[in-house]
Protein backbone atom coordinates (compact mmCIF):
# COMPACT_ATOMS: atom_id res chain seq x y z
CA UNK A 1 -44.96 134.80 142.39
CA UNK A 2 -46.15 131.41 140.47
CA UNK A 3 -43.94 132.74 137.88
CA UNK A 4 -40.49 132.92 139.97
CA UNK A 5 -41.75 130.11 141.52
CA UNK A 6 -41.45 127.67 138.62
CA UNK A 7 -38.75 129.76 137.00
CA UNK A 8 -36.50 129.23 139.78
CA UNK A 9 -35.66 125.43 139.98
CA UNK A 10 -34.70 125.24 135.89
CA UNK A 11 -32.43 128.54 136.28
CA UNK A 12 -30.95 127.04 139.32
CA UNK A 13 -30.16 123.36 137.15
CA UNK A 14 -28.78 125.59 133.93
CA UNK A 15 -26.37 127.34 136.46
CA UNK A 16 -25.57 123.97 138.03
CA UNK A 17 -24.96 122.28 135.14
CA UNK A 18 -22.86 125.19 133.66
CA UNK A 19 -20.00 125.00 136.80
CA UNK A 20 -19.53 121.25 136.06
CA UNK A 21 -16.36 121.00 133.67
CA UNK A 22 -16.47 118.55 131.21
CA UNK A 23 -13.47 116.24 131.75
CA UNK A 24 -11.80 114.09 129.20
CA UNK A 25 -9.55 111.17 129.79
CA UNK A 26 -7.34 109.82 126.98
CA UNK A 27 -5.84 106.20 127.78
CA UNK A 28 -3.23 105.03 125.37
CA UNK A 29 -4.39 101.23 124.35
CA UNK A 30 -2.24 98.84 125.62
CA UNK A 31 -0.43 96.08 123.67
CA UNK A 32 -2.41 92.92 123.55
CA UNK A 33 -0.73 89.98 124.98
CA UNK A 34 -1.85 86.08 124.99
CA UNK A 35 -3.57 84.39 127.41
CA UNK A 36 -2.90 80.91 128.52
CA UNK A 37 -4.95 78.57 130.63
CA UNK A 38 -3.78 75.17 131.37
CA UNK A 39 -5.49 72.93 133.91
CA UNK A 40 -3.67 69.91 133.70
CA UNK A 41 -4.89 66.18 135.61
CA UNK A 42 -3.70 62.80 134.93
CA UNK A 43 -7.47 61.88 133.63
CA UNK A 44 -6.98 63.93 130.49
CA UNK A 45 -4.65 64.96 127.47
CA UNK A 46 -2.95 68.09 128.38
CA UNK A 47 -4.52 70.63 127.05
CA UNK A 48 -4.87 74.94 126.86
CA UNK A 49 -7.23 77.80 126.23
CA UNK A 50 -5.48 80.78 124.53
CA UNK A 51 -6.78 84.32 123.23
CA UNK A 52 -5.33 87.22 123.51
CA UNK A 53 -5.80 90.26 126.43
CA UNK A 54 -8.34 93.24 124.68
CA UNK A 55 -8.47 96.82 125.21
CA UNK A 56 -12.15 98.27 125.95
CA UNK A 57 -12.07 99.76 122.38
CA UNK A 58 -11.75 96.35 120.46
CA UNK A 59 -14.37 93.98 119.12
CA UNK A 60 -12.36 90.84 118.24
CA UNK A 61 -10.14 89.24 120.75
CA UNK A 62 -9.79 86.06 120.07
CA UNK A 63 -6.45 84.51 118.25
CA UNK A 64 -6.85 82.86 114.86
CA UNK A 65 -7.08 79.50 115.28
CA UNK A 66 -4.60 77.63 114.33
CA UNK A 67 -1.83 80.50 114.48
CA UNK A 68 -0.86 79.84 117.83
CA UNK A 69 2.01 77.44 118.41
CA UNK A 70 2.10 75.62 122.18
CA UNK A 71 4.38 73.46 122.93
CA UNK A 72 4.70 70.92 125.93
CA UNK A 73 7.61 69.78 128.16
CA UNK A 74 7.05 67.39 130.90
CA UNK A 75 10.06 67.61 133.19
CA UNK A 76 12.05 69.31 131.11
CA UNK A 77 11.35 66.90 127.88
CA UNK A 78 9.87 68.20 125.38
CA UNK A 79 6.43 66.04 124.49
CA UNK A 80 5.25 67.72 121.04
CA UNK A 81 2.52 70.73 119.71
CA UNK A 82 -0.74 70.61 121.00
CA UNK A 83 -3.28 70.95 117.60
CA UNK A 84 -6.46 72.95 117.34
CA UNK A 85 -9.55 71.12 119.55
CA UNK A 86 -12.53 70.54 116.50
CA UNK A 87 -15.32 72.86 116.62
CA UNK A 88 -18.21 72.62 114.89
CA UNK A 89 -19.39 75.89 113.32
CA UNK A 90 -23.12 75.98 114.97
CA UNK A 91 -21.34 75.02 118.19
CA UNK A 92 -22.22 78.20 120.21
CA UNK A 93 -21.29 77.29 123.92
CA UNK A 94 -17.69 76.13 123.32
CA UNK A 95 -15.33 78.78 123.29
CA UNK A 96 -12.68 79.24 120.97
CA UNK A 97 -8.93 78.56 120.74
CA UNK A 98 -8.90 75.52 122.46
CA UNK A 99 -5.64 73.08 121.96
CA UNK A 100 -4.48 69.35 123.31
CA UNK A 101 -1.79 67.10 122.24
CA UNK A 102 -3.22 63.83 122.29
CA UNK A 103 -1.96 60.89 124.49
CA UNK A 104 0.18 63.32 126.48
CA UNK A 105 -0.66 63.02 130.25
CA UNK A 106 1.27 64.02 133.55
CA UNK A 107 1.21 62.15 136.64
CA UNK A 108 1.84 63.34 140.52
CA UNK A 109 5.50 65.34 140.82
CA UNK A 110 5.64 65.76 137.10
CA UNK A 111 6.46 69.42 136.14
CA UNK A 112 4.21 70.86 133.35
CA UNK A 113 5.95 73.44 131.22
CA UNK A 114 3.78 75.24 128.59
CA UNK A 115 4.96 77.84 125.80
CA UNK A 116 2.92 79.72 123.38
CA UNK A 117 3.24 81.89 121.05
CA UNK A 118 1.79 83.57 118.16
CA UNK A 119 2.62 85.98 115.69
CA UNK A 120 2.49 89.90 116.70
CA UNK A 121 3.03 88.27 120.43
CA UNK A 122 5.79 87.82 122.76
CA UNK A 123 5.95 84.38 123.35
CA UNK A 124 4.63 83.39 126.93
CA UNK A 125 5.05 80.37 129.16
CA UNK A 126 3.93 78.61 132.43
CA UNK A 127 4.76 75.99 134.07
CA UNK A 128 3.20 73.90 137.54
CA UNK A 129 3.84 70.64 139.60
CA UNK A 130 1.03 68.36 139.80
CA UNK A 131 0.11 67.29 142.83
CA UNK A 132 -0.48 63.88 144.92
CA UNK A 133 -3.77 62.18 144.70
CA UNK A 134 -5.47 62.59 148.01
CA UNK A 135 -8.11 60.07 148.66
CA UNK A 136 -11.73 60.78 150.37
CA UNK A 137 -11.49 58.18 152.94
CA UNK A 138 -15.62 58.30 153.58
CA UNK A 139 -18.54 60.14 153.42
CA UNK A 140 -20.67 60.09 156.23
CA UNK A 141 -24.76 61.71 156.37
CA UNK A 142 -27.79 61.67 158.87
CA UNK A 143 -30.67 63.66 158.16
CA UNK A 144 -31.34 66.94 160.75
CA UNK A 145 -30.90 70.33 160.45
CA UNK A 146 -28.27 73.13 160.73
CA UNK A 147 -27.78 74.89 163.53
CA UNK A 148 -28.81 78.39 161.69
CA UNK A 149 -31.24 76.45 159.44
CA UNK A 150 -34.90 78.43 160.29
CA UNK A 151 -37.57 76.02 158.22
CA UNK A 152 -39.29 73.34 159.28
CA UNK A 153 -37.01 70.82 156.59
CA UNK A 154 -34.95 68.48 157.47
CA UNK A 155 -31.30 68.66 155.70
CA UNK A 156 -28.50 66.53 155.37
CA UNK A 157 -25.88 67.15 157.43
CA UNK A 158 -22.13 65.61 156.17
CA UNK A 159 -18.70 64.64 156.89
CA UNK A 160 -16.08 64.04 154.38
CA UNK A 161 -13.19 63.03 155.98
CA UNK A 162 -9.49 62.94 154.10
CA UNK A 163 -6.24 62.63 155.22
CA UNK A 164 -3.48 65.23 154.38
CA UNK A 165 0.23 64.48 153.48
CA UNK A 166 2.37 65.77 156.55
CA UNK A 167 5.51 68.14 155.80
CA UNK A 168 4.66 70.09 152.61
CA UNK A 169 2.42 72.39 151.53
CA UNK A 170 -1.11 70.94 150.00
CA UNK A 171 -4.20 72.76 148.32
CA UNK A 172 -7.63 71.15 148.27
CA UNK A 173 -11.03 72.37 146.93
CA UNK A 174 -14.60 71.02 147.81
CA UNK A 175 -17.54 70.43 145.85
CA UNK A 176 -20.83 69.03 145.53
CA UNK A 177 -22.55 67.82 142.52
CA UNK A 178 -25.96 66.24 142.70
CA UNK A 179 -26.84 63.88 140.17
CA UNK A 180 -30.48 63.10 139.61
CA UNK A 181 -31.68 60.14 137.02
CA UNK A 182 -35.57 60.66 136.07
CA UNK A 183 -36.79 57.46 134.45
CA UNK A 184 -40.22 57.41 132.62
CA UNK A 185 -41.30 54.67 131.03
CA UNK A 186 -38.19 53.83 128.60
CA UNK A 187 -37.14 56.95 129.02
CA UNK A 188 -34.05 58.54 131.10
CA UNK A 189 -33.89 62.18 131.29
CA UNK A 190 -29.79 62.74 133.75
CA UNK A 191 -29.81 66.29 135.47
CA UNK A 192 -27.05 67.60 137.49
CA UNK A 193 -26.55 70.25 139.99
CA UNK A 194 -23.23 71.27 140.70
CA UNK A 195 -21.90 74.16 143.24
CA UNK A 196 -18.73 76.00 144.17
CA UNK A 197 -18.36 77.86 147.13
CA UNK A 198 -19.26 81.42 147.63
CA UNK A 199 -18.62 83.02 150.83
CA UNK A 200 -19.68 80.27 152.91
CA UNK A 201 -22.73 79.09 150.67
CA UNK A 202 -22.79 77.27 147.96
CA UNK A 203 -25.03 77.92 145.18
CA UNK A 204 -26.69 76.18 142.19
CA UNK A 205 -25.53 76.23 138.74
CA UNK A 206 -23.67 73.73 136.00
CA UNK A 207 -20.44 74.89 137.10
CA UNK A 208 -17.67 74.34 134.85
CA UNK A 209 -15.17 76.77 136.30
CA UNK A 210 -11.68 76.62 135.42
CA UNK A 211 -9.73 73.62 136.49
CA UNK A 212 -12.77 71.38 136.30
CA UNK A 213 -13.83 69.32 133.58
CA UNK A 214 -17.52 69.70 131.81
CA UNK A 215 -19.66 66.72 132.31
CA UNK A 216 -21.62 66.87 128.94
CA UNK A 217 -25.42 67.34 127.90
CA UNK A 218 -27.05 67.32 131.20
CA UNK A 219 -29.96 69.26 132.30
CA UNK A 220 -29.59 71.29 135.02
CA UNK A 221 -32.84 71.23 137.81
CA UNK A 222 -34.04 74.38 139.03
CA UNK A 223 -34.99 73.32 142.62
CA UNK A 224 -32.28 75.65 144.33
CA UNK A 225 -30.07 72.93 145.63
CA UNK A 226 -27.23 74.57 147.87
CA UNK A 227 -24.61 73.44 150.36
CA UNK A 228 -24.27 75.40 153.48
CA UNK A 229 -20.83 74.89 154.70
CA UNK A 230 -19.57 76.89 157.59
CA UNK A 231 -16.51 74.96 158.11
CA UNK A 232 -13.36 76.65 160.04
CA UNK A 233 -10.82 74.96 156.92
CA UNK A 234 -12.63 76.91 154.64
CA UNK A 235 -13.69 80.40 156.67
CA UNK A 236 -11.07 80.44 159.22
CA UNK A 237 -11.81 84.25 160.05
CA UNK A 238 -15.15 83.98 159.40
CA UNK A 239 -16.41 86.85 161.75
CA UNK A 240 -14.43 89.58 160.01
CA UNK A 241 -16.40 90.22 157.23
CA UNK A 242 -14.11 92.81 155.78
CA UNK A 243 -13.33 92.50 152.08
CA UNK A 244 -9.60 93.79 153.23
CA UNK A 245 -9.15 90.50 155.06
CA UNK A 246 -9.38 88.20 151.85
CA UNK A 247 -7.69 85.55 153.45
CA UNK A 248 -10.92 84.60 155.48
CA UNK A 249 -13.01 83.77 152.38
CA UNK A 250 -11.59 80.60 151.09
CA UNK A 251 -13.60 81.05 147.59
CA UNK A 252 -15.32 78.52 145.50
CA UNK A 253 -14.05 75.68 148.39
CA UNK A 254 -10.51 76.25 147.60
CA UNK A 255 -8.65 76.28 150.93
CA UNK A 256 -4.94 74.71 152.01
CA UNK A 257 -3.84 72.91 154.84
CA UNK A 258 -2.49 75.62 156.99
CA UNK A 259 -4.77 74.37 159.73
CA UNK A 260 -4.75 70.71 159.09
CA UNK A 261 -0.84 69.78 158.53
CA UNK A 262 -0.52 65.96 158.64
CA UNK A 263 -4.14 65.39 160.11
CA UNK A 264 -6.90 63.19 159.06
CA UNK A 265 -9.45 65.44 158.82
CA UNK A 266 -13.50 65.44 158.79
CA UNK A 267 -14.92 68.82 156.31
CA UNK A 268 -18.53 69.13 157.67
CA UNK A 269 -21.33 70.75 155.06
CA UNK A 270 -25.05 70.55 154.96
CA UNK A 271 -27.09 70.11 152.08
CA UNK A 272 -29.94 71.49 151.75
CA UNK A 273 -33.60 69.52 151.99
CA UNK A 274 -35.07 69.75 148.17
CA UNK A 275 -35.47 66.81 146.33
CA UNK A 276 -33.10 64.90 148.45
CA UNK A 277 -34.29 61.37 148.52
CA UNK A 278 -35.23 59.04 145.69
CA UNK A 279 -38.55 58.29 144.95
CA UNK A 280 -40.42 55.92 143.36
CA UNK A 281 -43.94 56.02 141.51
CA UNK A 282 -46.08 54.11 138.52
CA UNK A 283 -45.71 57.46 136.76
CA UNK A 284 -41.98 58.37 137.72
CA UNK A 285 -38.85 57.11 139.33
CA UNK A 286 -36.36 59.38 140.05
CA UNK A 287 -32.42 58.45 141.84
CA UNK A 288 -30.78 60.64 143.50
CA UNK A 289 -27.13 61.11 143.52
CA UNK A 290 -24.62 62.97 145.65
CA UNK A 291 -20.93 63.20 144.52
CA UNK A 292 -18.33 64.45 146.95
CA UNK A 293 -15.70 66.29 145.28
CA UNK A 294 -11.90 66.37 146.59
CA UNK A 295 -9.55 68.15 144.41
CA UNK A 296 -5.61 68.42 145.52
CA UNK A 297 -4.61 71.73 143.36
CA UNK A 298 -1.34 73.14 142.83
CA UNK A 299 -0.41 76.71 144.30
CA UNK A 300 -1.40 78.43 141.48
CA UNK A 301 -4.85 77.02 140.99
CA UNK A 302 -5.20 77.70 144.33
CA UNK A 303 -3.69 81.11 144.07
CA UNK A 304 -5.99 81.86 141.03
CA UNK A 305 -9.28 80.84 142.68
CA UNK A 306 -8.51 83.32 145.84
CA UNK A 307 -7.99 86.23 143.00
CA UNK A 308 -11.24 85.42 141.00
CA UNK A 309 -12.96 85.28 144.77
CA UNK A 310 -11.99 89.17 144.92
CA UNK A 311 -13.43 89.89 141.95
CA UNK A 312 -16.82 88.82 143.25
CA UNK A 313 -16.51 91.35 146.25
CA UNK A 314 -18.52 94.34 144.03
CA UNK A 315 -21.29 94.57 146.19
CA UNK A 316 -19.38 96.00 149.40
CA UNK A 317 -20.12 100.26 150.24
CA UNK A 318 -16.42 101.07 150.46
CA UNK A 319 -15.73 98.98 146.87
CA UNK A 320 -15.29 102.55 145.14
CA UNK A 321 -12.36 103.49 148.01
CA UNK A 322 -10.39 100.15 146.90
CA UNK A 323 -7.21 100.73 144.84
CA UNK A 324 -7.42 98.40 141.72
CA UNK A 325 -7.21 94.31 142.11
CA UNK A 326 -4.75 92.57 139.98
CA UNK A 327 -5.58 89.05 138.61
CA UNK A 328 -3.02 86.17 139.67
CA UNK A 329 -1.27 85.09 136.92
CA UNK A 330 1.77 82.79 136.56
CA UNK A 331 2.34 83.16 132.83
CA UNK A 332 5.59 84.61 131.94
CA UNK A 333 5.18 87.85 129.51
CA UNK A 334 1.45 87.22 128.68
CA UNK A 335 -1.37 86.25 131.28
CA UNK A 336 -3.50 83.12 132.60
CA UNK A 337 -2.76 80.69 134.83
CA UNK A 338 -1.07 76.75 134.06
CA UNK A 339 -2.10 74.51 137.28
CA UNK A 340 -3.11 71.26 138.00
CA UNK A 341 -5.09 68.97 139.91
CA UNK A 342 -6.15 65.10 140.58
CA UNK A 343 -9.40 64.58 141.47
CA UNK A 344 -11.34 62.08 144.05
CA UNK A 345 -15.08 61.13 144.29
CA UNK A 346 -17.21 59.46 147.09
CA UNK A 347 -20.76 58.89 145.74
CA UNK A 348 -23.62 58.16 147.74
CA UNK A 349 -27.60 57.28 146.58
CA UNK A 350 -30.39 58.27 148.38
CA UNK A 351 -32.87 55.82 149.84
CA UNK A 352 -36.79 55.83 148.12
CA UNK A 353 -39.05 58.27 149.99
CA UNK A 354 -42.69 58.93 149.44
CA UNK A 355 -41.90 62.65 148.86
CA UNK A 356 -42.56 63.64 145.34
CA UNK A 357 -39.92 65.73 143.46
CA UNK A 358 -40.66 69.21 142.96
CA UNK A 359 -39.02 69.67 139.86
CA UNK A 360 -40.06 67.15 136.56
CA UNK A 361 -38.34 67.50 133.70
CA UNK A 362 -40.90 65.62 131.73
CA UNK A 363 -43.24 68.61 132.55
CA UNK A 364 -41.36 70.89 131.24
């Protein structure tokens, strides 16, 4: 009986394994095609990002630099051929195939046309109206605590108020950056925290996402800093939690003005207690910074941060039931986005408290 007994369960997973048919799926490659990404603002040369779209068999998919042709029209006039961005060869973190055509900027209502090509490629192009500046008319703070906040810390609770333009169609996105100087002796160590909404947190990280520019060789702290922000501009169907009802996750703090047409309007957030005042010592002096971020986006930077919002939705039971999501794309025969944006900040320093940081970066 031992001997059936411990027979049993490995004839049983031979037979098992044996009425499984081994299925193979062929899937013809598909033509590459470039990639464009323009993100276009008034405080910079216009510039792009292009590679090329990759099958799951290749291993290079970037475009030789330097074979790619993009040219610019502003309004329909053509402005010249953006030139290869320099990049040092032990330069790890910048990506390749990066282009500008210096002194070339657009301003509110111009029309950005890009076209690029390549050759092997169809050639592709994009084009986007850059929108008004919209100002942050204040920032206002007092120290409490959210209403679902649990602990025993106090966090700072915030209005940013802005006014939008009446009669057309506007596109906004919030963020927070923290900005923390550490000064030791004759030494100045900058960190920066810098989140983009998620849901209706915000959460930690350098973020240079697409649209925003990169704010050079700062450290980032480790502390956890978030923004809760639970607004109804930005989660206007907040209690369907659905993934099928995208349009109540305004992602990263991109939202438009459907609620807010012509109104002045006050976008409450709470940020959250670590290392939020100054503070002063013998040893260490260390100023806190908060910068409010108001960006006024075109439709497809708006359009582009709801689709990368859906790509974040993995985590959900009935993902594996979902037909395929398509990436937004307003590039004509290729893929990537060209959008714009102008940009307003409202910075405010913390007062000196006697609580000491619990992050150093001169201890680490």
């Amino acid at each position: 009986m031992r001997f059936v007994h411990t027979l049993f369960p490995a004839v049983f997973l031979i037979l098992f394994i044996s009425c499984n048919p081994e299925i193979r799926i062929k899937i013809d490659p598909s033509p590459p095609k470039l990639v464009l990404y323009t993100s276009a603002s008034p405080d910079k040369d216009v510039s792009a990002h292009v590679t090329k779209s990759w099958f799951i068999t290749d291993k290079q998919w970037e475009v030789e630099v330097g074979s790619v042709k993009i040219d610019v029209y502003i309004n329909n006039v053509y402005r010249g051929t953006m030139q290869p961005v320099d990049r040092h060869e032990e330069d790890t973190l910048s990506v390749k195939g990066l282009y500008a055509l210096p002194g070339c900027r657009v301003e509110a209502g111009d029309k950005l046309e890009i076209v690029a090509e390549a050759p092997g490629f169809d050639v592709v192009r994009g084009e986007t109206t850059l929108p008004d500046y919209t100002e942050i008319l204040s920032v206002d703070t007092i120290s409490g605590r959210a209403v679902d906040d649990q602990s025993d810390d106090e966090s700072l609770i915030c209005s940013m108020r802005f006014r939008d333009k009446s009669g057309e169609k506007n596109y906004y996105r919030f963020l927070v950056r923290r900005v923390t100087e550490y000064h030791k002796g004759d030494t100045l160590i900058t960190t920066t925290n810098e989140v983009g909404m998620f849901g209706n947190h915000y959460y930690s990280h350098l973020f240079n996402a697409f649209g925003y520019a990169n704010y050079g060789n700062y450290m980032t702290e480790v502390d956890g800093f978030h923004v809760s922000c639970d607004d109804p501009i930005l989660n206007p169907m907040s209690n369907n939690p659905l993934p099928e009802k995208i349009n109540s996750f305004y992602s990263f703090g991109a939202f438009s003005d459907d609620l807010i047409d012509g109104r002045e309007y006050a976008l409450k957030s709470t940020l959250s207690a670590y290392n939020t005042y100054s503070y002063q010592s013998d040893a260490l002096t260390a100023i806190v910074h908060y910068d409010f971020i108001l960006l006024s986006v075109s439709e497809p930077y708006y359009q582009y941060m709801k689709a990368v919002w859906t790509f974040y939705l993995n985590g959900w039971d009935i993902e594996s039931l979902r037909e395929p999501m398509a990436a937004y794309s307003n590039v004509a025969n290729g893929y990537g986005i060209v959008a714009g944006y102008q940009l307003s900040t409202k910075r405010i320093t913390m007062p000196f408290s006697d609580t000491v940081p619990i992050w150093n970066p001169f201890d680490q």
